[in-house]
C-alpha atoms as a PDB file:
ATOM      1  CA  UNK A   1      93.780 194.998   6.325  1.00  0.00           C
ATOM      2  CA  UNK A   2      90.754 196.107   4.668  1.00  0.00           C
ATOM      3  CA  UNK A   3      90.446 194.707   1.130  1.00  0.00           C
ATOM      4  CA  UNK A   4      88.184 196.325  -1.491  1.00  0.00           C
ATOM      5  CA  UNK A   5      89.415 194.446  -4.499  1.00  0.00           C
ATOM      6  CA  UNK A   6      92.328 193.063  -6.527  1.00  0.00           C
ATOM      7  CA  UNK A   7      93.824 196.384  -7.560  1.00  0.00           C
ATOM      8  CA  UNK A   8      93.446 197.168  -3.475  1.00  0.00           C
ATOM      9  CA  UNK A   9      95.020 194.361  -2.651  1.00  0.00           C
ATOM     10  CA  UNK A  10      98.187 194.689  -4.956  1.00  0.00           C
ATOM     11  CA  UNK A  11      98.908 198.375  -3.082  1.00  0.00           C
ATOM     12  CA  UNK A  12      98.079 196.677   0.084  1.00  0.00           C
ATOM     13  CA  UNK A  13     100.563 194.009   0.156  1.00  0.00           C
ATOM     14  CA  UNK A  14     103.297 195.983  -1.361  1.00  0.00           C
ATOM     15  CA  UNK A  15     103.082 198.380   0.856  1.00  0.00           C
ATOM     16  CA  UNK A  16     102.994 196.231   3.859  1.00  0.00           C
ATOM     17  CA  UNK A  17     105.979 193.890   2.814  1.00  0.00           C
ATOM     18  CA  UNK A  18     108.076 197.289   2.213  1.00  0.00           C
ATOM     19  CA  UNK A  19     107.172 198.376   5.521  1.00  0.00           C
ATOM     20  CA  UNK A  20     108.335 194.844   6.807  1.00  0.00           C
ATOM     21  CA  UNK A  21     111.601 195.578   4.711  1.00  0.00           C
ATOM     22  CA  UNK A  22     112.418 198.908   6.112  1.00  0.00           C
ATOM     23  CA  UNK A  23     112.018 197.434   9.491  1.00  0.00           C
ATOM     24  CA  UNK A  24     114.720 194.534   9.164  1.00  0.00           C
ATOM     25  CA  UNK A  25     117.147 197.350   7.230  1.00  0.00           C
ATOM     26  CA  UNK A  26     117.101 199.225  10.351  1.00  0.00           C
ATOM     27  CA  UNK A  27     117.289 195.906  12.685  1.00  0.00           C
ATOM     28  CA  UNK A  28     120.001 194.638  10.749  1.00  0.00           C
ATOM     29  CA  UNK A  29     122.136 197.081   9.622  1.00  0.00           C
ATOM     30  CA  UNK A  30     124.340 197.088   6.668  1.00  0.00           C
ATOM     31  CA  UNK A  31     127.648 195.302   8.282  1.00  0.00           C
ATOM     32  CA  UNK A  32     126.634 192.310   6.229  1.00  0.00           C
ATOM     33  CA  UNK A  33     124.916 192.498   2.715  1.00  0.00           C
ATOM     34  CA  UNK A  34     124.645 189.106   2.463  1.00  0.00           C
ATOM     35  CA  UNK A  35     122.333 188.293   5.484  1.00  0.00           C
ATOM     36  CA  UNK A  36     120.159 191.232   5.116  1.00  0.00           C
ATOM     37  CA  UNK A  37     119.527 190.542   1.307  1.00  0.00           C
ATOM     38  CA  UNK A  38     118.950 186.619   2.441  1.00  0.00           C
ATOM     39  CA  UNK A  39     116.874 187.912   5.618  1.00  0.00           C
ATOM     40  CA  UNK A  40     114.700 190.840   3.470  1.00  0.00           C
ATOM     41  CA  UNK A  41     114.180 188.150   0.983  1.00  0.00           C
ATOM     42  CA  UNK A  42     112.728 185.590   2.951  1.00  0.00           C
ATOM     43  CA  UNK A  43     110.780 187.586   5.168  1.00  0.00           C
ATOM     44  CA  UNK A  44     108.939 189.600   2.356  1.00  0.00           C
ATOM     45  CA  UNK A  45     108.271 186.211   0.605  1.00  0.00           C
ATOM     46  CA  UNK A  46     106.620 184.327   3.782  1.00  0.00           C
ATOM     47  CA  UNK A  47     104.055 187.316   4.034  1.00  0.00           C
ATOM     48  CA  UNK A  48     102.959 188.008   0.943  1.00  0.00           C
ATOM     49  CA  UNK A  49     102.712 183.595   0.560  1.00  0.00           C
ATOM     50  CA  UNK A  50     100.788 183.719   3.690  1.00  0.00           C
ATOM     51  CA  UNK A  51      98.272 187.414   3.056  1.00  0.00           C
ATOM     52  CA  UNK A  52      97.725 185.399  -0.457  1.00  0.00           C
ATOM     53  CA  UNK A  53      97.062 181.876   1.060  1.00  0.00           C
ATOM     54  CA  UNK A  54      95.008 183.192   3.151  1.00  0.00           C
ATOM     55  CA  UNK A  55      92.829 186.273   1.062  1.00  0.00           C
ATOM     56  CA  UNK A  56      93.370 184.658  -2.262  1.00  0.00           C
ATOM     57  CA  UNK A  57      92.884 181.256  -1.719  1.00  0.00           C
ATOM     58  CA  UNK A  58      91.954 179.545  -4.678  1.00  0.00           C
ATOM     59  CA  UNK A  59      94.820 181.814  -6.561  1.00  0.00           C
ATOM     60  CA  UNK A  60      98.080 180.519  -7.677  1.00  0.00           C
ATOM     61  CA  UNK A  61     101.072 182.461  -7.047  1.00  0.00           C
ATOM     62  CA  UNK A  62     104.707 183.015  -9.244  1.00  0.00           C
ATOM     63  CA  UNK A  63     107.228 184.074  -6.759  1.00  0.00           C
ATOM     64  CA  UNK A  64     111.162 184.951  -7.286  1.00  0.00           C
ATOM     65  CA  UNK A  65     111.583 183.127  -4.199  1.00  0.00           C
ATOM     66  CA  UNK A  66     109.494 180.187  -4.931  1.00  0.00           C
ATOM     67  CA  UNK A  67     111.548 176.513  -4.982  1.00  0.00           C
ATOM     68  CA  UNK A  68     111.654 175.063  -8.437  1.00  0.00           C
ATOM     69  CA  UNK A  69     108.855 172.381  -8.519  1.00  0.00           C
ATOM     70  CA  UNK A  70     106.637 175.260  -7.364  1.00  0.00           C
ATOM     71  CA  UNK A  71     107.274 177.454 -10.283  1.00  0.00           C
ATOM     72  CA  UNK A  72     107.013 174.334 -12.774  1.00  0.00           C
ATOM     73  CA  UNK A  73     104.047 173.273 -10.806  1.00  0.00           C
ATOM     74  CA  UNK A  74     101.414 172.529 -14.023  1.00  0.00           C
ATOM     75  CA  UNK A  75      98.514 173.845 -12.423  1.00  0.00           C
ATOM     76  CA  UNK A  76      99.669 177.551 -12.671  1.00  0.00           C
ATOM     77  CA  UNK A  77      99.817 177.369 -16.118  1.00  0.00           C
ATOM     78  CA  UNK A  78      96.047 175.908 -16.392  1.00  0.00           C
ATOM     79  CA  UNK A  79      94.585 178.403 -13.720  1.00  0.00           C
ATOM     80  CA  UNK A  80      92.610 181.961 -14.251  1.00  0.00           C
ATOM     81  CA  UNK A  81      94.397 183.900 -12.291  1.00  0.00           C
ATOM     82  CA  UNK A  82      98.010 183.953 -10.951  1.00  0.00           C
ATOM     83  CA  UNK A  83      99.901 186.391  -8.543  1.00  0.00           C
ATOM     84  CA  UNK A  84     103.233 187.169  -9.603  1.00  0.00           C
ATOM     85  CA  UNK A  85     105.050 188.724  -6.837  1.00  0.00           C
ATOM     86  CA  UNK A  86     108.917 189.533  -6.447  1.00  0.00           C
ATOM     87  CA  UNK A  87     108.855 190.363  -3.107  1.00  0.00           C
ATOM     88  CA  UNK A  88     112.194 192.122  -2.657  1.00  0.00           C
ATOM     89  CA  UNK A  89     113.426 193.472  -6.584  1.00  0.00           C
ATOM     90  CA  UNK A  90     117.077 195.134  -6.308  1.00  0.00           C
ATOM     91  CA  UNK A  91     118.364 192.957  -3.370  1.00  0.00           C
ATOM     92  CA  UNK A  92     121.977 194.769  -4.007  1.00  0.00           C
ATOM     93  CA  UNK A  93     120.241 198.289  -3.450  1.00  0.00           C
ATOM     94  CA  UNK A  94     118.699 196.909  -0.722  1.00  0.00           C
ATOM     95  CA  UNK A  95     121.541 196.142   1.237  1.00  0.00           C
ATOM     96  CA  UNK A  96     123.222 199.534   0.293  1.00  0.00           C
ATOM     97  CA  UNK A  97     123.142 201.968   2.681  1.00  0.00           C
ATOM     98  CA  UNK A  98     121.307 205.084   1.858  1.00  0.00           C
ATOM     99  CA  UNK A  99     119.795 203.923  -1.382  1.00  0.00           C
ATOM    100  CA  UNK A 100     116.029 204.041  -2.236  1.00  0.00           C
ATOM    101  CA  UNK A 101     116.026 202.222  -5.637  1.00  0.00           C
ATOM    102  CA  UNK A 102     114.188 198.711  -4.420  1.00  0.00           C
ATOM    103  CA  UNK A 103     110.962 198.150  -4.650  1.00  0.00           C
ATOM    104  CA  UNK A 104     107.948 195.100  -3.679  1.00  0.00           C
ATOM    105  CA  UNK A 105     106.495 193.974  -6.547  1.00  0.00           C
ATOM    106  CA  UNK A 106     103.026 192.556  -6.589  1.00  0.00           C
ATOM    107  CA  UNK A 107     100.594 192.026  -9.809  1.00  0.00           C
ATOM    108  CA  UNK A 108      97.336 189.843 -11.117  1.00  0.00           C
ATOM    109  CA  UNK A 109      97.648 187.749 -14.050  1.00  0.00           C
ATOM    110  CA  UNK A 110      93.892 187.365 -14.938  1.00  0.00           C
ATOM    111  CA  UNK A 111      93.239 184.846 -18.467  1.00  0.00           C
ATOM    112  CA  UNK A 112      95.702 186.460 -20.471  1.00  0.00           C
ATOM    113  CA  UNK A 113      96.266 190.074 -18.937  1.00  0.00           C
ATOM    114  CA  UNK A 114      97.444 191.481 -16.376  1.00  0.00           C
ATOM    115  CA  UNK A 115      94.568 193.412 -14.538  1.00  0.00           C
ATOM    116  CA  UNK A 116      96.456 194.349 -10.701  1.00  0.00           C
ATOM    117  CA  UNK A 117      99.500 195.543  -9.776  1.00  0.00           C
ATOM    118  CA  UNK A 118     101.537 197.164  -7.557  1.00  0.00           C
ATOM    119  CA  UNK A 119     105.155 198.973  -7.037  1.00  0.00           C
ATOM    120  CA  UNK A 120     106.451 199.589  -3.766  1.00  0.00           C
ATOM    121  CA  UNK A 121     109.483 201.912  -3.307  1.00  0.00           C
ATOM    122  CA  UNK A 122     109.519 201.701   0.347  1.00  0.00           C
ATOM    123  CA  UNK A 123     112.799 203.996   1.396  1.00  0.00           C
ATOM    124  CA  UNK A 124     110.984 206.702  -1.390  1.00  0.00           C
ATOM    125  CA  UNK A 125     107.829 206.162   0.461  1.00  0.00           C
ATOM    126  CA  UNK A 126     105.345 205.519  -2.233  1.00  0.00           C
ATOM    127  CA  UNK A 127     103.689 202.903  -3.958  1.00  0.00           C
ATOM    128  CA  UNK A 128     102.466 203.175  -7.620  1.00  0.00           C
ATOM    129  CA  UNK A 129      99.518 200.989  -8.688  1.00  0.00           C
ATOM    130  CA  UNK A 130      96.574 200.359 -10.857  1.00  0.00           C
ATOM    131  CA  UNK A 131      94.025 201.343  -8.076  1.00  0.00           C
ATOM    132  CA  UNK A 132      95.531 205.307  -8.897  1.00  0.00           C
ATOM    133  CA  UNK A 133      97.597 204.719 -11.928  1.00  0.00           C
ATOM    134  CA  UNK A 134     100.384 207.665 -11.257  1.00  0.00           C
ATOM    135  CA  UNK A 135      99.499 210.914 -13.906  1.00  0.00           C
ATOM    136  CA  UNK A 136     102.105 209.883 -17.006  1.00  0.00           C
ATOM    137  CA  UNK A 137     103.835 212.986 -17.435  1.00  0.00           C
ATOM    138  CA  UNK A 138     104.082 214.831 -20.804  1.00  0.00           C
ATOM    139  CA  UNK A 139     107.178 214.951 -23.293  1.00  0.00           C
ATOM    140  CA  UNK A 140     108.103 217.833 -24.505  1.00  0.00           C
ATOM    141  CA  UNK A 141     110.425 217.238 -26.928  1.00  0.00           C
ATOM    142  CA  UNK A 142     114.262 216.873 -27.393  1.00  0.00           C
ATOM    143  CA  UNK A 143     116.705 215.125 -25.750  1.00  0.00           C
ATOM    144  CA  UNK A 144     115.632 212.679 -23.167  1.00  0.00           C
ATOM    145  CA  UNK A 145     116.799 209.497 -20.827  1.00  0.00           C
ATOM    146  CA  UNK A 146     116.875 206.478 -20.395  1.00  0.00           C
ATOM    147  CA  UNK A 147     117.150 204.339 -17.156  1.00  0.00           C
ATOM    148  CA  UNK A 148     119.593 201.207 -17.524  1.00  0.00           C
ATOM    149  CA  UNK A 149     121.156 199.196 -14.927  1.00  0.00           C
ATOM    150  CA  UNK A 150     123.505 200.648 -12.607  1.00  0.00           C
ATOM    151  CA  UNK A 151     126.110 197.270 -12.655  1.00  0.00           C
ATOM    152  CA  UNK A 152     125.288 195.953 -16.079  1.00  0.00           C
ATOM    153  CA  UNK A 153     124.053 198.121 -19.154  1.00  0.00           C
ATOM    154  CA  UNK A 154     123.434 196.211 -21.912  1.00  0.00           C
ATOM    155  CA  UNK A 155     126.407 197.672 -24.392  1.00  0.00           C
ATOM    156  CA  UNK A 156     123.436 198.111 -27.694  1.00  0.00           C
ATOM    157  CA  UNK A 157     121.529 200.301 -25.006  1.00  0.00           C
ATOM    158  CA  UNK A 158     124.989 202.612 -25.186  1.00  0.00           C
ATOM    159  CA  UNK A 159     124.619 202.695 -28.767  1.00  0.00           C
ATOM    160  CA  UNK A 160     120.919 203.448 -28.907  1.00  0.00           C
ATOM    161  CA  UNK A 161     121.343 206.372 -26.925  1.00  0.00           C
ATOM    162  CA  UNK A 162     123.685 207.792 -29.353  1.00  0.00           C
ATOM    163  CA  UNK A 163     121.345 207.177 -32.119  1.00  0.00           C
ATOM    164  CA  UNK A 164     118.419 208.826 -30.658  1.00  0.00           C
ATOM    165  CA  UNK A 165     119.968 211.302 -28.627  1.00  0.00           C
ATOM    166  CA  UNK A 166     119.486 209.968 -25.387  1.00  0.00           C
ATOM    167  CA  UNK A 167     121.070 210.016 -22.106  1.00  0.00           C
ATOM    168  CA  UNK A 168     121.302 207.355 -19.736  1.00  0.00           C
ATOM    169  CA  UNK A 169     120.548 207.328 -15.988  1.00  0.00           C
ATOM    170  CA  UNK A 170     121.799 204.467 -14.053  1.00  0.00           C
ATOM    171  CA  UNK A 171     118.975 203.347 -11.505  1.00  0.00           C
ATOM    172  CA  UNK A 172     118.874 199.362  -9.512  1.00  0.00           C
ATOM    173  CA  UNK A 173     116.207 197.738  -9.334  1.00  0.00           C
ATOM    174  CA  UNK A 174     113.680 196.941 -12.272  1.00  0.00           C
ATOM    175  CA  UNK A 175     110.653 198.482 -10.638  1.00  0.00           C
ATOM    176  CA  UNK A 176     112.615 201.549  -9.800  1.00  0.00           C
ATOM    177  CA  UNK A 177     113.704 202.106 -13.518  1.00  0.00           C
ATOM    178  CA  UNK A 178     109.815 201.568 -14.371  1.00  0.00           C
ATOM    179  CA  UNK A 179     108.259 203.727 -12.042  1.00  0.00           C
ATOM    180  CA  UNK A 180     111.130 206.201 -12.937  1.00  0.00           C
ATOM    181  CA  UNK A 181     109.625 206.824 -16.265  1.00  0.00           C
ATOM    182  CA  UNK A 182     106.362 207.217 -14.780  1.00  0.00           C
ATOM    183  CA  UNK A 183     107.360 209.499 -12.259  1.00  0.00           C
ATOM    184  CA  UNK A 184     108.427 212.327 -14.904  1.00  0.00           C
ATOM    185  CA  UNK A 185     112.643 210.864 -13.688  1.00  0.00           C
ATOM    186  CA  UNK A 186     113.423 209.076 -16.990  1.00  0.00           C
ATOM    187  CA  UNK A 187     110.910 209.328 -19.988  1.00  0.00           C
ATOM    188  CA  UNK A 188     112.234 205.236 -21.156  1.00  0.00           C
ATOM    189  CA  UNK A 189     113.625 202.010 -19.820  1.00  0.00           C
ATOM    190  CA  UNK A 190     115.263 200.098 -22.508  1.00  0.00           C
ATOM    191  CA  UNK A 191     116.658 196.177 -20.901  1.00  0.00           C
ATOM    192  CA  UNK A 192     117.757 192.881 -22.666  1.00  0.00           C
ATOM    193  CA  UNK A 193     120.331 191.740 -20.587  1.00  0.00           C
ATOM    194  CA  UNK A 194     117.723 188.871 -18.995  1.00  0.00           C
ATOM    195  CA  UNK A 195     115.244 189.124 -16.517  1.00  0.00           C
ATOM    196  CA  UNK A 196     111.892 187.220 -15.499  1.00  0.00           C
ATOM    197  CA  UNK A 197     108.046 187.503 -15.463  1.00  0.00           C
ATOM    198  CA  UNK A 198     108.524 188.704 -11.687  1.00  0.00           C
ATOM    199  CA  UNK A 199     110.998 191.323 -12.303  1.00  0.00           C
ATOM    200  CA  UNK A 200     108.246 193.359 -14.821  1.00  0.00           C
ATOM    201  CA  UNK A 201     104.802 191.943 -14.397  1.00  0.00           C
ATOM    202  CA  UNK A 202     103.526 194.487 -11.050  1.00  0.00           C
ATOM    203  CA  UNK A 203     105.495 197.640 -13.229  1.00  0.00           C
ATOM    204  CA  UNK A 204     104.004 197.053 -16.191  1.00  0.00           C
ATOM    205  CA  UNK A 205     100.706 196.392 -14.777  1.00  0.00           C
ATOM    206  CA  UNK A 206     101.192 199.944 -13.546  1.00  0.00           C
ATOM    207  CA  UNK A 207     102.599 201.711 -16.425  1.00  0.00           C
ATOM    208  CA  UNK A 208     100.206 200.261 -18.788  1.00  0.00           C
ATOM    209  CA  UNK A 209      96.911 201.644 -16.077  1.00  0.00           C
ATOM    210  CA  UNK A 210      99.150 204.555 -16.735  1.00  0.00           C
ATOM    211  CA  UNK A 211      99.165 204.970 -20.366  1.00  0.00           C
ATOM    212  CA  UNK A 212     102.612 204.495 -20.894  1.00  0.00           C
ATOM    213  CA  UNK A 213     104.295 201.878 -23.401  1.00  0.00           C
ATOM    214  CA  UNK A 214     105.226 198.829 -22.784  1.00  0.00           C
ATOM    215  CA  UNK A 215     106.384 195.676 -24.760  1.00  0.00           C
ATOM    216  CA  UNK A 216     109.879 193.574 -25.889  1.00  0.00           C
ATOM    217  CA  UNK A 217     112.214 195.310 -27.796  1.00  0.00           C
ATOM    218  CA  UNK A 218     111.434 193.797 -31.071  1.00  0.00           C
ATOM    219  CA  UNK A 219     107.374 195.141 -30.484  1.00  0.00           C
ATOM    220  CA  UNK A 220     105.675 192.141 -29.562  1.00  0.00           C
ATOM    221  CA  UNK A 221     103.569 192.271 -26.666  1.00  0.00           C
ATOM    222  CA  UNK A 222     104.986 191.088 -22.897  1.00  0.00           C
ATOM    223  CA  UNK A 223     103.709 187.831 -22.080  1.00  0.00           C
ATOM    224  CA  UNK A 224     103.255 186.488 -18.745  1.00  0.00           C
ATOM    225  CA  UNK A 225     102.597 183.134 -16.784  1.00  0.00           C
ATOM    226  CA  UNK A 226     104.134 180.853 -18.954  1.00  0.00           C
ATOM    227  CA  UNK A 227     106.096 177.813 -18.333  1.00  0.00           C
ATOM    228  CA  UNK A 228     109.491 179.189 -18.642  1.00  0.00           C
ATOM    229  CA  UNK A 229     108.973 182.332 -16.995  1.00  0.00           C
ATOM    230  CA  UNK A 230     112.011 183.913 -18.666  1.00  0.00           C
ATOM    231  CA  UNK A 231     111.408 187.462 -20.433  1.00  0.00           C
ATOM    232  CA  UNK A 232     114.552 188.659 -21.465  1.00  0.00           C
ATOM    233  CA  UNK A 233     114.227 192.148 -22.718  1.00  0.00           C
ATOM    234  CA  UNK A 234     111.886 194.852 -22.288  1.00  0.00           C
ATOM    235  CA  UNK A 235     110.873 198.601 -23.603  1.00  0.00           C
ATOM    236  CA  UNK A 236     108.465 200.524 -21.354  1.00  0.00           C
ATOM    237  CA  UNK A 237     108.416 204.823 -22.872  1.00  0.00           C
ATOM    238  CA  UNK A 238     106.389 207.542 -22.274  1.00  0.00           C
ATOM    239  CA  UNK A 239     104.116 206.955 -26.056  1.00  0.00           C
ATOM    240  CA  UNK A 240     105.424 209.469 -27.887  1.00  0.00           C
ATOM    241  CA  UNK A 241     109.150 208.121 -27.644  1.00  0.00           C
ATOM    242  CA  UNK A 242     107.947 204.479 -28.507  1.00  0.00           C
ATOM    243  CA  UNK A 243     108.152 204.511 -32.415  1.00  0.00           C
ATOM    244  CA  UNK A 244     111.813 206.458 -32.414  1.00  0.00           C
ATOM    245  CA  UNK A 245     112.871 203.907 -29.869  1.00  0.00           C
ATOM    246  CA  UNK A 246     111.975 200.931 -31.814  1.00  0.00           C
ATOM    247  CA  UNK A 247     112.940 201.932 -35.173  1.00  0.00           C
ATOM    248  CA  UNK A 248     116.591 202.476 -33.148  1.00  0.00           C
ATOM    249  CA  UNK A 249     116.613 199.474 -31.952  1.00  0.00           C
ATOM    250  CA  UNK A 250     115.659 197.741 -35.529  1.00  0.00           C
ATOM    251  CA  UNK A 251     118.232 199.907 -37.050  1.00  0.00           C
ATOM    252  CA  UNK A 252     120.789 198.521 -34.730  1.00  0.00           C
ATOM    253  CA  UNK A 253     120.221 194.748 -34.900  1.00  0.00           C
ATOM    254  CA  UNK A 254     120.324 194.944 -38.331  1.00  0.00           C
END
């Protein structure tokens, strides 16, 4: 592996853990979900713990897979610079057969920001990241869509949607639904039915290298390697959708 720098790295590892993940798919085989979720989860974890132990030493790292006293582990919070990783996002996709909406994520918390990041959508065959933030595409007006989870769509996301004159477009996993809007699929993602740090840092990394928007639903900006790494809600949109998507959403929880 030839590493150049941080935003390097991010595409790097992504990539490589996909690669790792379309292997065991096609050693395993679909006859039982369960064990190749449990199998493609472990195995992405141990080597992107292992290329970042051992290229990244003095980094900390914020994994989806990491035990409990690791992620409350005090000296993330007081460090410069934390991976956040979610090394297989869409687990149920991923033990689907045929389906291509899963993805590696992999991003750089840096002081404050997030300045790396990475989105692999291995069974697509690409990986979006802030070495060559993806071209955002353009908006031309009218009706658009919105990606929302394929098992569980928030019920005020429905609502919005009717409001603005949206439709939606059911897609798995979190990075997939991202990448979707920067891929010209979707032109928004609109969430806040709970998710984690892991689940949006690498996308957003990448949308925002992009140009796209990206914060909660209420506005305020996405905040990442804090103690409780809970972030509930988010609202990523090509910019020109941003302000009629938030004023929706105010006009609803009113």
């Amino acid at each position: 592996m030839t590493i150049r720098d941080d935003n390097s790295l991010a595409a790097d590892l992504a990539t490589q853990a996909g690669e790792r993940l379309l292997a065991i798919r096609e050693r395993e085989g679909f006859a039982d979900p369960a064990a190749l979720r449990a199998a493609g989860d472990r195995a992405s974890h141990l080597f992107l713990m292992e290329a970042l132990e051992r290229l990244r030493p003095s980094d900390h790292v914020l994994s989806e897979e990491a035990t409990r006293e690791e992620r409350l582990d005090p000296r993330r919070l007081e460090a410069e610079r934390v991976w956040i990783v979610d090394p297989l996002d869409g687990t149920r996709e991923f033990s689907e057969e045929g389906r291509s909406d899963w993805a590696v994520h992999v991003a750089l918390w840096e002081r404050g920001t997030l300045t790396a990041g990475a989105v692999a959508l291995p069974a697509q065959g690409r990986t979006l990241g802030t070495a060559e933030p993806p071209k955002l595409p353009g908006f031309a007006g009218g009706r658009f869509r919105i990606a929302v989870s394929r098992t569980r769509p928030p019920e005020f996301v429905r609502n919005l949607a009717h409001l603005v004159g949206a439709d939606l477009v059911p897609i798995g996993s979190a990075g997939a639904k991202i990448s979707a809007v920067l891929t010209g699929d979707v032109e928004a993602y609109v969430h806040a039915g709970g998710q984690y740090e892991w689940d949006s840092a690498a996308p957003v990394a990448v949308a925002q290298a992009a140009g796209a928007y990206a914060s909660r639903i209420d506005g305020a900006a996405l905040t990442y390697n804090q103690a409780d790494p809970s972030l509930p809600d988010i609202l990523v949109s090509l910019p020109d959708l941003a302000s009629t998507l938030l004023a929706g959403i105010r006009d609803l929880h009113r």
